[in-house]
Protein backbone atom coordinates (compact mmCIF):
# COMPACT_ATOMS: atom_id res chain seq x y z
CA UNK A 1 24.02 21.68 6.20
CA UNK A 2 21.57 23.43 4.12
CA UNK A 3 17.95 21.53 3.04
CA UNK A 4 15.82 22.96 0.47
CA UNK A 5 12.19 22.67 0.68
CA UNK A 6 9.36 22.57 -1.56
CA UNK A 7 8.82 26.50 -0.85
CA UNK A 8 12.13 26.65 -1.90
CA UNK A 9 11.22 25.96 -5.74
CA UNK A 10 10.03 28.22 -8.02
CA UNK A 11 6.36 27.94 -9.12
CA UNK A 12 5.64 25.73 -12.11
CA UNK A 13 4.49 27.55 -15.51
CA UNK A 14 1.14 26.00 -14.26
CA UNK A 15 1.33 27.43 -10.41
CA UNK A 16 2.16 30.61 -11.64
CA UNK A 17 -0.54 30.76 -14.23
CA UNK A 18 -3.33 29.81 -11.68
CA UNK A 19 -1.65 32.15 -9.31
CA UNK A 20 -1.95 35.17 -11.77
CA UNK A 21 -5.67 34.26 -13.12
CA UNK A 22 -6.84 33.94 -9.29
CA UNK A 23 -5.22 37.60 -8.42
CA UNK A 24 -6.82 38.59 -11.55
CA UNK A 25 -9.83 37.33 -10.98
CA UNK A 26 -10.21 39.11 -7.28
CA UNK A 27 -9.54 42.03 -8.67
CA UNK A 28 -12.53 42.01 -11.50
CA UNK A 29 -14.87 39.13 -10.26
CA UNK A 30 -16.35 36.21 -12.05
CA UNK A 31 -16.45 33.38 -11.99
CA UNK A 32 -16.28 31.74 -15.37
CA UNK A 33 -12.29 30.75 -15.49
CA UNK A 34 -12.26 29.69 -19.30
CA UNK A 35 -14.21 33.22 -20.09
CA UNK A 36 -11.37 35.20 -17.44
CA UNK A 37 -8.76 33.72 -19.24
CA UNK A 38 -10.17 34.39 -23.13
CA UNK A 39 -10.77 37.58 -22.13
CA UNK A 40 -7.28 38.49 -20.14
CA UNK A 41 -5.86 37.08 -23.41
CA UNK A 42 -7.70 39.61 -25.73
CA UNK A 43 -6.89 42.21 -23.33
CA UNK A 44 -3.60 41.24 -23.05
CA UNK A 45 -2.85 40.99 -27.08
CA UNK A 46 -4.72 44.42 -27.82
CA UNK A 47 -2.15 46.06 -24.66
CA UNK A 48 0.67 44.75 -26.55
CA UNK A 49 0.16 45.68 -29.59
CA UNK A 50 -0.07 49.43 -28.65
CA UNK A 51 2.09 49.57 -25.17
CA UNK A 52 5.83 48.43 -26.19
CA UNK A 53 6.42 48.40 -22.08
CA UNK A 54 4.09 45.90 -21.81
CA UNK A 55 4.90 44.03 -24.72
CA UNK A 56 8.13 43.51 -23.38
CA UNK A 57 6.88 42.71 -19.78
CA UNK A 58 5.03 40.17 -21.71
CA UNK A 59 8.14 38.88 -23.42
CA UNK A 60 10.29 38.88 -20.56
CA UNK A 61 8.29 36.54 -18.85
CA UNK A 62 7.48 34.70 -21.36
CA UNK A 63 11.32 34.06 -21.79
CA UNK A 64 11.26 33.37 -18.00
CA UNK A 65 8.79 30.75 -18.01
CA UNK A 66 10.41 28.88 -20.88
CA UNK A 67 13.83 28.78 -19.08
CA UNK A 68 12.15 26.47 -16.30
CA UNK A 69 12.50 23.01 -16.66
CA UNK A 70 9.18 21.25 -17.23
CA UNK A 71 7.96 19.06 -14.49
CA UNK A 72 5.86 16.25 -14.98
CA UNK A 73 4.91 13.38 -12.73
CA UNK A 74 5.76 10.31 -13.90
CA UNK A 75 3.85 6.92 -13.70
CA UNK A 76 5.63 3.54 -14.32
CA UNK A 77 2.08 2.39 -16.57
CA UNK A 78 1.19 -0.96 -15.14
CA UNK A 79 1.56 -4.06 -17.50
CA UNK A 80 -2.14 -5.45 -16.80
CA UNK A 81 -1.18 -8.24 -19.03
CA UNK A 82 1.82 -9.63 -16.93
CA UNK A 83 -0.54 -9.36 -13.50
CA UNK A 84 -1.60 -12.95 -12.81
CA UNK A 85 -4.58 -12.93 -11.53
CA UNK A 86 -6.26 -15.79 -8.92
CA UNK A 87 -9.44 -17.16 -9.86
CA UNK A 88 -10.88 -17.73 -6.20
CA UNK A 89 -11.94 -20.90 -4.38
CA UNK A 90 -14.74 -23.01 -5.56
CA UNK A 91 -14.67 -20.77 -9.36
CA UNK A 92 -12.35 -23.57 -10.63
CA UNK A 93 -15.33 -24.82 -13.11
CA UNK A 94 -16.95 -21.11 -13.73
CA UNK A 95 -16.65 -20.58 -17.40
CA UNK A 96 -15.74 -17.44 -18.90
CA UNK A 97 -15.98 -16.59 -22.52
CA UNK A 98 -13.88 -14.05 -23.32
CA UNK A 99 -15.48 -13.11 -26.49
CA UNK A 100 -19.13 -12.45 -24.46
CA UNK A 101 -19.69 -8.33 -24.02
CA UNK A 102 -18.51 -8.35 -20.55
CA UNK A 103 -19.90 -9.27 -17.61
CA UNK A 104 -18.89 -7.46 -14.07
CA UNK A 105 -20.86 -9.58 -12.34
CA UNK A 106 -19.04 -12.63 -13.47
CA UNK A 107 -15.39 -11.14 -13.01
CA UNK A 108 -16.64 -10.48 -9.50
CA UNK A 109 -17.79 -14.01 -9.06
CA UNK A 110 -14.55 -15.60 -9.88
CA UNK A 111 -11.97 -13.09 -8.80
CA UNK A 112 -13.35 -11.04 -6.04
CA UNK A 113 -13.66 -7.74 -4.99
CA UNK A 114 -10.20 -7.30 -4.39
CA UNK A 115 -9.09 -8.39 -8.24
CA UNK A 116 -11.89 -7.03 -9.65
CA UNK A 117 -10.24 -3.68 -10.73
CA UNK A 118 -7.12 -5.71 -11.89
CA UNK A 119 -9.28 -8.00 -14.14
CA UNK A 120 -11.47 -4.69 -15.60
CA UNK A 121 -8.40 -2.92 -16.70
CA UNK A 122 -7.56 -4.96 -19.46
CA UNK A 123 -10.77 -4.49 -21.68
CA UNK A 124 -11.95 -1.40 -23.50
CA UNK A 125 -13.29 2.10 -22.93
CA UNK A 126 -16.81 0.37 -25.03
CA UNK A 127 -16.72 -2.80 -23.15
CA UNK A 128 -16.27 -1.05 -19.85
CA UNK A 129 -19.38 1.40 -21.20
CA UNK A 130 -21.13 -1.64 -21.42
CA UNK A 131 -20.73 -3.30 -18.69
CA UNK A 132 -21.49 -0.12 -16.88
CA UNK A 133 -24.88 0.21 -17.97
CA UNK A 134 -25.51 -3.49 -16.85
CA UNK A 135 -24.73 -2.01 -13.45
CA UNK A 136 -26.40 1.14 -13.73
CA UNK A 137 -29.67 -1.43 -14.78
CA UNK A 138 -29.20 -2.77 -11.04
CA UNK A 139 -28.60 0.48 -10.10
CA UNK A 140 -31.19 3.01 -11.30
CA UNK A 141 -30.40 6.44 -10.60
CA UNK A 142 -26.25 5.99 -10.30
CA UNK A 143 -23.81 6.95 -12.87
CA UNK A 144 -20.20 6.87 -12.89
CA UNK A 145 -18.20 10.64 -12.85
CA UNK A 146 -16.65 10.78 -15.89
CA UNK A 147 -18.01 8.35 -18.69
CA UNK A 148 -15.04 8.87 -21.23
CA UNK A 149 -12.29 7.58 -18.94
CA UNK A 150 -11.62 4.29 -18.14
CA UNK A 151 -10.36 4.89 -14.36
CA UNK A 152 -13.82 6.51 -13.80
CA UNK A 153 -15.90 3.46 -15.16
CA UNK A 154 -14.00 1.56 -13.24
CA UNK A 155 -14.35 2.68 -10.36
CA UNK A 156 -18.04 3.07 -10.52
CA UNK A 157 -17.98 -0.97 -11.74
CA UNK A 158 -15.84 -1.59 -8.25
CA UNK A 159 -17.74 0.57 -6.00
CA UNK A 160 -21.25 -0.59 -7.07
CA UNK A 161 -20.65 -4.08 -7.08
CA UNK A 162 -18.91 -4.13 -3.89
CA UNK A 163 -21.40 -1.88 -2.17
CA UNK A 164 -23.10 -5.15 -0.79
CA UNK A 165 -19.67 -6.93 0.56
């Protein structure tokens, strides 16, 4: 019975790339990846334009890499607008308007901390923007990591709204 494990694999193009700029980079120092890389690929192109050994090192592997199968992790994307989500007890009579710039404070109100992710997802990087600087108001001095993607405003919304719970 023979199992194959994940060191069984070959590296991804991506694996083997890191792998190469990391030996690469112990062997000349810095620390500046994007720079490393710019300048291994200047090296590189000026080596193989006068070293036909190389160039065809280059183009073997090249030929290599392209022969793997590209792996990519999958997600099923969530429907946000098929999840039903429970207004909770004693928010029966809260009005929302759903045309208002929105207002984390009043999602949290009537869904929860628990739904309160669920019910962010479906607006807008802007409106999400928005309502983050409402919280960063309360907040002085936060910010959320990443202010272009909606997972990150998110869960800076969640975490400083739920801080108190």
């Amino acid at each position: 019975m023979s199992t194959t494990s994940t060191r069984d694999k070959a590296p991804s193009v991506q694996q083997r790339g890191k792998a190469a700029t990391q030996r690469l980079q112990a062997l000349i120092g810095g620390d500046d990846l994007k720079l490393l890389n710019a300048a291994m690929a200047e090296a590189a192109a000026e080596e193989a334009a006068r070293n036909l050994t190389f160039r065809a090192t280059i183009r073997r592997l090249y030929e290599d890499m392209r022969e793997q199968p590209v792996t990519t992790r999958s997600r099923q994307p969530v429907d946000y607008a098929s999840v039903k989500l429970t207004p909770l007890p004693g928010s029966e009579g809260a009005r929302f308007d759903p045309f208002a710039p929105l207002d984390p404070y009043a999602l949290l109100k009537i869904y929860g901390p628990e739904q309160l992710p669920i019910a962010l997802r479906g607006y807008s990087l802007t409106a999400l923007r928005e309502a983050t600087a409402l919280v960063r108001q309360q907040h002085p001095g936060t910010k959320p990591n990443d202010s272009r993607k909606a997972d990150s405003l998110i869960e800076y919304i969640v975490q400083w709204l739920t801080k108190r719970q």
